[in-house]
C-alpha atoms as a PDB file:
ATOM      1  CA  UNK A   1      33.871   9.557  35.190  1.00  0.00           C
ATOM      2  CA  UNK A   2      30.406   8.874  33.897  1.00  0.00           C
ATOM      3  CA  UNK A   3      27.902   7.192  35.442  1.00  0.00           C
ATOM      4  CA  UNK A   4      27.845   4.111  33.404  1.00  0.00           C
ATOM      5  CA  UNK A   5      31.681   3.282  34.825  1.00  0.00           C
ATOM      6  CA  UNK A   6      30.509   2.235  37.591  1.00  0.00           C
ATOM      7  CA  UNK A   7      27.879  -0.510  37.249  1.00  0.00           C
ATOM      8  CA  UNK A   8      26.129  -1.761  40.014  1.00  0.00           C
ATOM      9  CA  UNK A   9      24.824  -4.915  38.882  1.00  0.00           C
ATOM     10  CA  UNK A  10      26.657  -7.577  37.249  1.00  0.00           C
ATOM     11  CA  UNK A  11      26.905  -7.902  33.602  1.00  0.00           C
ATOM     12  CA  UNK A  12      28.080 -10.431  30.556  1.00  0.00           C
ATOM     13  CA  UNK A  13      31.019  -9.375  28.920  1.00  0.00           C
ATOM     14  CA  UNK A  14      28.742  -8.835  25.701  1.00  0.00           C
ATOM     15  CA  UNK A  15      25.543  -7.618  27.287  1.00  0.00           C
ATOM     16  CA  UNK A  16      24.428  -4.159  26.339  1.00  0.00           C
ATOM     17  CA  UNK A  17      25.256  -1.545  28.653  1.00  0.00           C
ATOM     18  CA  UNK A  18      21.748   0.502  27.862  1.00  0.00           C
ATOM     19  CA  UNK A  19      18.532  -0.372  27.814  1.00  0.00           C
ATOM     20  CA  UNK A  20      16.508   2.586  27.206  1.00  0.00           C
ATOM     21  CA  UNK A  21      17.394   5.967  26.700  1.00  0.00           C
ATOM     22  CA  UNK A  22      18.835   7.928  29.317  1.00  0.00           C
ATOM     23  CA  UNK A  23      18.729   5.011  31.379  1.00  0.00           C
ATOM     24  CA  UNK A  24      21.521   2.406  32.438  1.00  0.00           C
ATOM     25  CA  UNK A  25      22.241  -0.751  34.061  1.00  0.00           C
ATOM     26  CA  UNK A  26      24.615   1.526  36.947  1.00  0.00           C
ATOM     27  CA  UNK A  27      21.396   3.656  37.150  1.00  0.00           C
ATOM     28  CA  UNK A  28      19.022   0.626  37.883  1.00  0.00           C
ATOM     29  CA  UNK A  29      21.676  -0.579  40.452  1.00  0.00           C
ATOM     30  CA  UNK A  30      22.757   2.387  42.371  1.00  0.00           C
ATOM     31  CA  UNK A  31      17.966   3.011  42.759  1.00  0.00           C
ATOM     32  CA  UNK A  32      18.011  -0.612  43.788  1.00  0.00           C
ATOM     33  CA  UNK A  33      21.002  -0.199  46.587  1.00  0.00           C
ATOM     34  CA  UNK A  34      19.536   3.198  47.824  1.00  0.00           C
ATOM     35  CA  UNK A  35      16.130   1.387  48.250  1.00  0.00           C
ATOM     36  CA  UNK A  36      17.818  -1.743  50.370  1.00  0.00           C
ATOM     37  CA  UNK A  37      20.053   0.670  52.116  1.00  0.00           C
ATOM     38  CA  UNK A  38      16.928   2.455  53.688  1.00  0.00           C
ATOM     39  CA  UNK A  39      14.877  -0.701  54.371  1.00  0.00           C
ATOM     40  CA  UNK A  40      18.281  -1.841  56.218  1.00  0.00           C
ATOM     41  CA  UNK A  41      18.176   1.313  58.096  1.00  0.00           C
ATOM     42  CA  UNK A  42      14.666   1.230  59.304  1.00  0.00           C
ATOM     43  CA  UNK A  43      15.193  -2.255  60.890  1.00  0.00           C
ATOM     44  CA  UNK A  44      19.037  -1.436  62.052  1.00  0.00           C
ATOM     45  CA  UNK A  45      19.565   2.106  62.345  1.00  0.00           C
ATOM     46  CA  UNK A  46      22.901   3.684  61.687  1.00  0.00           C
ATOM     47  CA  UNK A  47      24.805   3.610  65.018  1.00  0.00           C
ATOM     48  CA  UNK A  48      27.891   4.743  66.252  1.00  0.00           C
ATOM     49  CA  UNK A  49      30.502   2.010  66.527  1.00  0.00           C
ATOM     50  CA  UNK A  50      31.479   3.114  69.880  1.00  0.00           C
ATOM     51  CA  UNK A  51      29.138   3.619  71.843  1.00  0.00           C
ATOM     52  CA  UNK A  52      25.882   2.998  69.596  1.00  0.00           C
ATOM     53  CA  UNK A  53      24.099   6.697  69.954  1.00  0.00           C
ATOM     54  CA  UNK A  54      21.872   7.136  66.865  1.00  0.00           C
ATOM     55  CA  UNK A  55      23.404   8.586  63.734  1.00  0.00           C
ATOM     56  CA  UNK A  56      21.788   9.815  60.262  1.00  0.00           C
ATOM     57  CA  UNK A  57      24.092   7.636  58.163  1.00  0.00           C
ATOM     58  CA  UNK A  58      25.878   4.844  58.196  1.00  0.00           C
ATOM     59  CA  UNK A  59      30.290   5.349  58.158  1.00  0.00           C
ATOM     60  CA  UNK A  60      31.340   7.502  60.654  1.00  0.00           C
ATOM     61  CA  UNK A  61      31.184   8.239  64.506  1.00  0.00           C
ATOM     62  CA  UNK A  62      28.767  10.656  66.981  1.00  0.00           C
ATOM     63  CA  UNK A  63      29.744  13.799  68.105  1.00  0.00           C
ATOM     64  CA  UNK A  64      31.103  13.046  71.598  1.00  0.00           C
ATOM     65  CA  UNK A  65      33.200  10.369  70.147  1.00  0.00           C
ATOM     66  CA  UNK A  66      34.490  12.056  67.386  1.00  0.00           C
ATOM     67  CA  UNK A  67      35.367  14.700  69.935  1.00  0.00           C
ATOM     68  CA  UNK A  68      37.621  12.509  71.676  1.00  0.00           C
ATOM     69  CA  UNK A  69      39.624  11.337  68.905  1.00  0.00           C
ATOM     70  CA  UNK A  70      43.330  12.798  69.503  1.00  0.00           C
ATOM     71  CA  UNK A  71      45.008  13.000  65.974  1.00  0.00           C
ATOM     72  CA  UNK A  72      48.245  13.267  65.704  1.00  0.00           C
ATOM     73  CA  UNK A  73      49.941  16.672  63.734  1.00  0.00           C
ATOM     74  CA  UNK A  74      53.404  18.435  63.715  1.00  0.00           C
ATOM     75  CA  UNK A  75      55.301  18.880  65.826  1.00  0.00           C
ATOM     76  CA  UNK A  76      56.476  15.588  65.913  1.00  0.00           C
ATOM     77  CA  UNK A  77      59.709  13.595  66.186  1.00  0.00           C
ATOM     78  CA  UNK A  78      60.181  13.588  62.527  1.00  0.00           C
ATOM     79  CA  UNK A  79      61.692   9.757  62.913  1.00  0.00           C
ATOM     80  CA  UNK A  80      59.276   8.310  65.543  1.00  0.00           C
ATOM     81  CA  UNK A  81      56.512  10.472  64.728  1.00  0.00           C
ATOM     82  CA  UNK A  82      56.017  11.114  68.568  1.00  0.00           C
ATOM     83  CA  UNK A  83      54.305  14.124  69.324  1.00  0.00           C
ATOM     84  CA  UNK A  84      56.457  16.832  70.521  1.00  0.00           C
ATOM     85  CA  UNK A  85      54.983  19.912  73.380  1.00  0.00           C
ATOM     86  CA  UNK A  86      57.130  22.462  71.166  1.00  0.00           C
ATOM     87  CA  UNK A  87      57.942  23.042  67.626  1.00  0.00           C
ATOM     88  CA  UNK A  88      61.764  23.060  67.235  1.00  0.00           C
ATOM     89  CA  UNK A  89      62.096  23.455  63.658  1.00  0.00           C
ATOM     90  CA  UNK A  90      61.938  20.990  61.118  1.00  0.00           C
ATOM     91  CA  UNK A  91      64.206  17.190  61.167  1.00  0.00           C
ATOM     92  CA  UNK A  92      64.087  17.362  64.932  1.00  0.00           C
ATOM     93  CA  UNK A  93      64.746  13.830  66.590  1.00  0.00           C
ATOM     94  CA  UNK A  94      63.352  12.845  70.108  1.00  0.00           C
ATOM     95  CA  UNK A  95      65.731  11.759  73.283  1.00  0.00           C
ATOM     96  CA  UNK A  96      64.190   8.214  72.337  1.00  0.00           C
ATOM     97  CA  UNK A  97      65.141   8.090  68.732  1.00  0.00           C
ATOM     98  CA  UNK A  98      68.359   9.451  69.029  1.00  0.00           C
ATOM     99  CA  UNK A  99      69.107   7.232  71.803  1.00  0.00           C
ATOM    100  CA  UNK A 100      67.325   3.860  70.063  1.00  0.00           C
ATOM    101  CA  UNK A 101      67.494   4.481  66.479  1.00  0.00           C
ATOM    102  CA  UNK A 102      64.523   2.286  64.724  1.00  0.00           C
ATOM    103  CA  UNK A 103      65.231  -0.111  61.913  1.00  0.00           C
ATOM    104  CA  UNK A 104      62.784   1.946  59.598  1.00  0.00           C
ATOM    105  CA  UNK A 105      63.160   5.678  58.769  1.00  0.00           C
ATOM    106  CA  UNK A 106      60.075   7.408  59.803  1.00  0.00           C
ATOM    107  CA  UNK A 107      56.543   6.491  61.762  1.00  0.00           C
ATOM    108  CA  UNK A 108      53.425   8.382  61.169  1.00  0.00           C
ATOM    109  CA  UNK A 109      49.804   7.041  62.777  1.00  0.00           C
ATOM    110  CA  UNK A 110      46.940   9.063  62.418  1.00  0.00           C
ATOM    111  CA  UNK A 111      45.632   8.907  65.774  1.00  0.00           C
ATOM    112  CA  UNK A 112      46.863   8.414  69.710  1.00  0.00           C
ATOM    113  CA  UNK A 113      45.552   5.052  70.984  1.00  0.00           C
ATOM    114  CA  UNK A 114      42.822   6.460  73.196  1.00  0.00           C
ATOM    115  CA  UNK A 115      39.323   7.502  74.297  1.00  0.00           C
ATOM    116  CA  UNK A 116      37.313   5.300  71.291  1.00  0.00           C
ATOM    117  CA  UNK A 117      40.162   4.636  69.339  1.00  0.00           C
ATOM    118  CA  UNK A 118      40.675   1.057  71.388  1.00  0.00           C
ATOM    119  CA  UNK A 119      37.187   0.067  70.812  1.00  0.00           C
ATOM    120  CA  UNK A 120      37.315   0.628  67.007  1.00  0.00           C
ATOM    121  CA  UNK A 121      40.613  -1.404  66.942  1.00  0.00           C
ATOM    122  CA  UNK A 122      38.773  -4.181  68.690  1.00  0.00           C
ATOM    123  CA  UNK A 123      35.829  -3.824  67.061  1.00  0.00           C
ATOM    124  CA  UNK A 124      37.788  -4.123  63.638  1.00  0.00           C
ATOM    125  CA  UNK A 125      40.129  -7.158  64.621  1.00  0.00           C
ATOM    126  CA  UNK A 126      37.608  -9.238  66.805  1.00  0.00           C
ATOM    127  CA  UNK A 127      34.451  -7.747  66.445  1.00  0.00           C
ATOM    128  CA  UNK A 128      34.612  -8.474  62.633  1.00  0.00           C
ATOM    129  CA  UNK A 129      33.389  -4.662  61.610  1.00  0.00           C
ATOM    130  CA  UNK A 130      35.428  -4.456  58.645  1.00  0.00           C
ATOM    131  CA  UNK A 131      32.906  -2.015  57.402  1.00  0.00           C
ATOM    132  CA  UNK A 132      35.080   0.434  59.640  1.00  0.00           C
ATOM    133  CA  UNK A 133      38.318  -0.077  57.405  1.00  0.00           C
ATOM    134  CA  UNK A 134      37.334   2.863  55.125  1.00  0.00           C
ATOM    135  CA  UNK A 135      36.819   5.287  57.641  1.00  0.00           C
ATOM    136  CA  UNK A 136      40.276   4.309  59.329  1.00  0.00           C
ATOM    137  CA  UNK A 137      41.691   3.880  56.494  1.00  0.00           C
ATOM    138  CA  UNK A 138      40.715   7.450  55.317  1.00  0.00           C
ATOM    139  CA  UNK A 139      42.534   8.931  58.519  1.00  0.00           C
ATOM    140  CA  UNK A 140      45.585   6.945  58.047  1.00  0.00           C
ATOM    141  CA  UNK A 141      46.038   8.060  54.319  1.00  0.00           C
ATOM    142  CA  UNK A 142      45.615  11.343  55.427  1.00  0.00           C
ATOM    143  CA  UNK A 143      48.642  10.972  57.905  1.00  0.00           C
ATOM    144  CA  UNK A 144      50.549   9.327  55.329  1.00  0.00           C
ATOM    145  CA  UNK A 145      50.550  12.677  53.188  1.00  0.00           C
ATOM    146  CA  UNK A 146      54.451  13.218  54.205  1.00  0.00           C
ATOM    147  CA  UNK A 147      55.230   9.467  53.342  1.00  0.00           C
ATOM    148  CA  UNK A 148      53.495   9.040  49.687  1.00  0.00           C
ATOM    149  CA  UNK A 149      55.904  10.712  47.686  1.00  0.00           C
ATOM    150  CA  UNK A 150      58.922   8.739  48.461  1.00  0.00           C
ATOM    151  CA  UNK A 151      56.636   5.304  48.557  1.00  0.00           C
ATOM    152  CA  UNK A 152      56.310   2.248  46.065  1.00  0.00           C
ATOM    153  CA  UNK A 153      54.177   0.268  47.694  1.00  0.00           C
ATOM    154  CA  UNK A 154      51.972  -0.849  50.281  1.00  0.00           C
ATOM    155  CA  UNK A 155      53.490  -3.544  52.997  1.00  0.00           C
ATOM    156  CA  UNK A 156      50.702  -5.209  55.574  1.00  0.00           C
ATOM    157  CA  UNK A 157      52.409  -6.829  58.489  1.00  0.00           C
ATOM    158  CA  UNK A 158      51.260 -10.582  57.491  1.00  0.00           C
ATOM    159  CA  UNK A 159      49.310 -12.756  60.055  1.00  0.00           C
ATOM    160  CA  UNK A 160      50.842 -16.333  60.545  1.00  0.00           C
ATOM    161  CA  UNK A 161      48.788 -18.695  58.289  1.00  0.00           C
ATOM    162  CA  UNK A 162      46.970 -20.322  61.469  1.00  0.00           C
ATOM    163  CA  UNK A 163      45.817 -16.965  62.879  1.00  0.00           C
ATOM    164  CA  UNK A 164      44.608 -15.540  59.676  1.00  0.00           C
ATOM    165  CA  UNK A 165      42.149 -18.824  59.659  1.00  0.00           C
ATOM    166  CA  UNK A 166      40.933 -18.640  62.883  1.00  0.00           C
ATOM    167  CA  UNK A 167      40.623 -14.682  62.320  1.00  0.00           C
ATOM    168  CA  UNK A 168      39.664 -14.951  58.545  1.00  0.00           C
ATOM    169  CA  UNK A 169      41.069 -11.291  57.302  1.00  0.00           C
ATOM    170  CA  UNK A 170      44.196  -9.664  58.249  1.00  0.00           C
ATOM    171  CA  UNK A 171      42.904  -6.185  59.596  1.00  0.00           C
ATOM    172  CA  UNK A 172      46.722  -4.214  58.369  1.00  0.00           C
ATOM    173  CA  UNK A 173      45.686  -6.041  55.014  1.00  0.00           C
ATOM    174  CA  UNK A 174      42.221  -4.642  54.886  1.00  0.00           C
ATOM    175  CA  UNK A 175      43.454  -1.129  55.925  1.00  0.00           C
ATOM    176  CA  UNK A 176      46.396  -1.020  53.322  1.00  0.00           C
ATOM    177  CA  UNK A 177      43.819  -1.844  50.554  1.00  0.00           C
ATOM    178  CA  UNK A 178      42.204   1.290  51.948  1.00  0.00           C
ATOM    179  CA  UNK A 179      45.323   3.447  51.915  1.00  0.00           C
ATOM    180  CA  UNK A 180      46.263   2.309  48.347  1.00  0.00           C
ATOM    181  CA  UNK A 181      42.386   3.298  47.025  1.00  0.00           C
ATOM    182  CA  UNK A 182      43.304   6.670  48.081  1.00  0.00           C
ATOM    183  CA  UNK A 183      46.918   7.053  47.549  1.00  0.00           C
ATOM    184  CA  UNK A 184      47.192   5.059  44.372  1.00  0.00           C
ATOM    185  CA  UNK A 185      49.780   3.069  45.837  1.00  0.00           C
ATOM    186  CA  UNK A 186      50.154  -0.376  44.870  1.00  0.00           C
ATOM    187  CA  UNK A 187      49.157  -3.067  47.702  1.00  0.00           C
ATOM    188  CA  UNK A 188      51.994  -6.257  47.628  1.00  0.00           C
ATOM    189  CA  UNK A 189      50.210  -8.203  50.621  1.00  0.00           C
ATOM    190  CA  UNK A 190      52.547 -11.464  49.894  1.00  0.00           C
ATOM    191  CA  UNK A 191      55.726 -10.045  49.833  1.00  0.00           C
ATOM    192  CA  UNK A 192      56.145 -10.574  53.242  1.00  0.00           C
ATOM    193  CA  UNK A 193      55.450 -13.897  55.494  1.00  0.00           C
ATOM    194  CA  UNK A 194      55.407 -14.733  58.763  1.00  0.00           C
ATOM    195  CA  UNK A 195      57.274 -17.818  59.439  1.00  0.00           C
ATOM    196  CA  UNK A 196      55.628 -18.517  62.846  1.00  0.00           C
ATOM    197  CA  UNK A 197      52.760 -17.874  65.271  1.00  0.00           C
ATOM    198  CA  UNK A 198      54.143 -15.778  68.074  1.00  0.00           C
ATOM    199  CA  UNK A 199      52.462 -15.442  71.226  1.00  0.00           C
ATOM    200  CA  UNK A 200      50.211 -12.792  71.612  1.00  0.00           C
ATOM    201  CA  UNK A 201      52.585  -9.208  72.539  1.00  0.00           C
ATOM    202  CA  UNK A 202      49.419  -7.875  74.869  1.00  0.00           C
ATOM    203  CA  UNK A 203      50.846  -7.704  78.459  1.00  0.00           C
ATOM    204  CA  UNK A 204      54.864  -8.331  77.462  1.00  0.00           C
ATOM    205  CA  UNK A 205      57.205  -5.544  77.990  1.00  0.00           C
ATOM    206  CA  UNK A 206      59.429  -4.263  75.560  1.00  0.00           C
ATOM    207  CA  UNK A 207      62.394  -6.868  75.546  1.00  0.00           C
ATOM    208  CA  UNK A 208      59.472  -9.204  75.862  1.00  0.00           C
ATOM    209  CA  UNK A 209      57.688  -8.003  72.676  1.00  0.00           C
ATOM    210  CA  UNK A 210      61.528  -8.098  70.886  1.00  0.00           C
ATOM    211  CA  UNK A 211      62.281 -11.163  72.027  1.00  0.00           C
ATOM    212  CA  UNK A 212      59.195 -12.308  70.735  1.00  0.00           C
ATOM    213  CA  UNK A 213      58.980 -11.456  67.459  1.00  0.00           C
ATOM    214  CA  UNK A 214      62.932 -11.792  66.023  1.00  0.00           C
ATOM    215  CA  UNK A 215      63.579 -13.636  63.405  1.00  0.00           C
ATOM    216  CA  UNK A 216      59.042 -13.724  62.669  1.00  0.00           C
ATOM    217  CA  UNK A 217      59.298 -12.668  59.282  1.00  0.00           C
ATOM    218  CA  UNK A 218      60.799 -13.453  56.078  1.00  0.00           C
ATOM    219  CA  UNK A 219      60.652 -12.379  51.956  1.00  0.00           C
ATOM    220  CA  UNK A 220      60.669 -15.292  49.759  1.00  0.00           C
ATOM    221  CA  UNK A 221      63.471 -15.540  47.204  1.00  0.00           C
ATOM    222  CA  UNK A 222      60.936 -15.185  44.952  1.00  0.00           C
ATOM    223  CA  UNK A 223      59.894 -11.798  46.074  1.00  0.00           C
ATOM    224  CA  UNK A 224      63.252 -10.032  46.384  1.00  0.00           C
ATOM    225  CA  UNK A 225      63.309  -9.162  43.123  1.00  0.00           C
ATOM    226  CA  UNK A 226      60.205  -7.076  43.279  1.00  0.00           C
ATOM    227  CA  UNK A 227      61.302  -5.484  46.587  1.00  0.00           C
ATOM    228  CA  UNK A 228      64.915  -4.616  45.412  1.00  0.00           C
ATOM    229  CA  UNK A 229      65.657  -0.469  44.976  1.00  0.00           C
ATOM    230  CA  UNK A 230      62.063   0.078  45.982  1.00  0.00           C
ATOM    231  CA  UNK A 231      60.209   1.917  49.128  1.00  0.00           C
ATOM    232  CA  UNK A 232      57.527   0.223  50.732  1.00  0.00           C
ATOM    233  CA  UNK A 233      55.285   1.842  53.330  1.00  0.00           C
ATOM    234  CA  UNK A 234      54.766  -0.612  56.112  1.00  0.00           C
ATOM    235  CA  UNK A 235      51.498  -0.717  57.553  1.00  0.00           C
ATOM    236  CA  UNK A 236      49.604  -2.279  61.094  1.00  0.00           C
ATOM    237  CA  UNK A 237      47.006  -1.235  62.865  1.00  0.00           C
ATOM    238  CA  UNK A 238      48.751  -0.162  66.496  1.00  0.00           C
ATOM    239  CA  UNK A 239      52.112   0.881  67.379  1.00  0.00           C
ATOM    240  CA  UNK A 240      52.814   0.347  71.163  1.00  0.00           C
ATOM    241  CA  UNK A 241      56.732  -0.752  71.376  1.00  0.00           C
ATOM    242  CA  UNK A 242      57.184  -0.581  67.590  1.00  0.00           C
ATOM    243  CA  UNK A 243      58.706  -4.421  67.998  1.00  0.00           C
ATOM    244  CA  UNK A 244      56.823  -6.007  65.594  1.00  0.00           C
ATOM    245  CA  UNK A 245      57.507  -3.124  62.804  1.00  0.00           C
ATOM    246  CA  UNK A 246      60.770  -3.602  63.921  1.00  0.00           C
ATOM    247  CA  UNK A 247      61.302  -6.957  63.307  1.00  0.00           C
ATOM    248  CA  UNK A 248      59.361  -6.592  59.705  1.00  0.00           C
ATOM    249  CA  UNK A 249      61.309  -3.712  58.820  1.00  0.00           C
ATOM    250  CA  UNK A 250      64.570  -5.965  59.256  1.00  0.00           C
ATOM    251  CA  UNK A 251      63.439  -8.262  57.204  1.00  0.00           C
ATOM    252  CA  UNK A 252      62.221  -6.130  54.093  1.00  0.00           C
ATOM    253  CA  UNK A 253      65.957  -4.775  54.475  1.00  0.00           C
ATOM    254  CA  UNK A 254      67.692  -7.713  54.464  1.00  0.00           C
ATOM    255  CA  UNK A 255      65.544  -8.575  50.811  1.00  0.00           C
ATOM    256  CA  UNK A 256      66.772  -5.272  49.486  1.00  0.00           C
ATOM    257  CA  UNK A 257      64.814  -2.711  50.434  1.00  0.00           C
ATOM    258  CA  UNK A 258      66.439   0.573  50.704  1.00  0.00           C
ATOM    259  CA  UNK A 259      64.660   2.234  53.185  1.00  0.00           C
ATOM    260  CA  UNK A 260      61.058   1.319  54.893  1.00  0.00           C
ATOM    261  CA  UNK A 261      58.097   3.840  56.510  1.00  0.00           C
ATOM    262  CA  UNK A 262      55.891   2.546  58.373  1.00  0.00           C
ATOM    263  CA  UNK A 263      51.994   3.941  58.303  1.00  0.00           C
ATOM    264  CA  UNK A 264      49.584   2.968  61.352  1.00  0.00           C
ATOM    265  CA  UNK A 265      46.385   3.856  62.551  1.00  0.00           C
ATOM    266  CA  UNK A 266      47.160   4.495  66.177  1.00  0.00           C
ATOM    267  CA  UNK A 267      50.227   4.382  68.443  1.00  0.00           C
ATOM    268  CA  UNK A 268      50.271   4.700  71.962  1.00  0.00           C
ATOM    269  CA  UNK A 269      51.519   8.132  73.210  1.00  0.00           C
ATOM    270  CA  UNK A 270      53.319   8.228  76.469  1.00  0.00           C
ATOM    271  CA  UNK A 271      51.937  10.981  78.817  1.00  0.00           C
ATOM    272  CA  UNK A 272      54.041  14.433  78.551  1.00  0.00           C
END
């Protein structure tokens, strides 16, 4: 890719691309960003996200922080995508998948919902740092790796109309647009709705959080058509219960979907 792809500043559809030779517009843009980006960093230094120790750049996390991040690798309940404390071989099932089968046919997160990883989820959702989506959604395409291959698309779990206002961006939304940057997977963020505001799932058990969201979600007639024979990957932010990706994966069956993964940042990991 040359440099002049990637223009900085905005141009006319007819305006010249160069203006002197060896020069560009992109290479006017990207000096003119690299001088703002210092100025901003002399009156806001880069910090971590967590817990604000100094950094050298902007985009990532300190040392002691990144240190605590638990990511999740094999072995692994190849449905759930639990971690396992042995390696049995590959296509081994958990006690809790053979026992509760999910809707969907496998779960992968990239990380355990722990140490910082609560902070940046809360930070992302509430805090409005959505200039953390790209390094989440780096980790999650990176656990996604096994899931790619057999995908289609992209799936965010939707936000009921009412919360999306009061929140402004759906967080799955933004991280699936970061997934499908790096995957190359198409992003259909209005294939599936939610038909009503349920009650917030934080503090409900899990016939609670069931209860709760069946019957939330719904493809328009529409949309089946463009989710018929083909695999989406499903993504949200947290799985705790898995009811909500439940209930969403029931849904994108029912249109005609064949099979559904689903593709979060963290889940919560029972202790072994």
């Amino acid at each position: 890719m040359t440099i002049d792809s990637e223009p900085w500043l905005p141009l006319a559809a007819d305006a010249p691309r160069r203006w002197m030779p060896g020069f560009s517009v992109a290479v006017v843009g990207r000096f003119v960003r690299a001088i703002c980006g210092e100025m901003t960093d002399l009156v806001l230094p880069p910090a971590c996200p967590v817990c604000r120790a100094r950094l050298g750049s902007t985009g990532g996390l300190c040392t002691a922080c990144w240190q605590s991040l638990r990511f999740l690798e094999r072995p692994w309940c190849e449905r759930l995508g639990t971690p396992l404390p042995i390696d049995l071989g590959p296509g081994i099932l958990s006690a809790a998948a053979v026992a509760d089968p999910p809707a969907f046919a496998r779960a992968r997160s990239a990380v355990s919902y722990e140490g910082p990883v609560p902070d940046l989820v809360h930070a992302l959702k509430y805090a409005d740092r959505t200039d953390l989506a790209p390094m989440l959604g780096a980790w999650m395409a990176r656990a996604a790796h096994e899931l790619v291959p057999d995908a289609d698309m992209l799936i965010p779990v939707p936000l009921h109309w009412g919360r999306l206002a009061s929140r402004r961006f759906n967080q799955a939304a933004l991280l699936a647009h970061q997934v499908g940057r790096l995957t190359g997977l198409p992003v259909a963020a209005r294939l599936l709705l939610r038909t009503r505001r349920t009650p917030q799932q934080v503090g409900l058990g899990r016939d609670e959080r069931a209860r709760n969201m069946r019957g939330a979600f719904i493809v328009p007639e529409s949309k089946k058509a463009d989710l018929a024979g083909r695999r989406p990957i499903l993504i949200d932010d947290v799985l705790t219960t898995g009811a909500t990706l439940e209930a969403a994966t029931r849904a994108l069956l029912a249109a005609g979907a064949p099979a559904v993964d689903v593709l979060t940042l963290a889940r919560v990991v029972a202790p072994s």
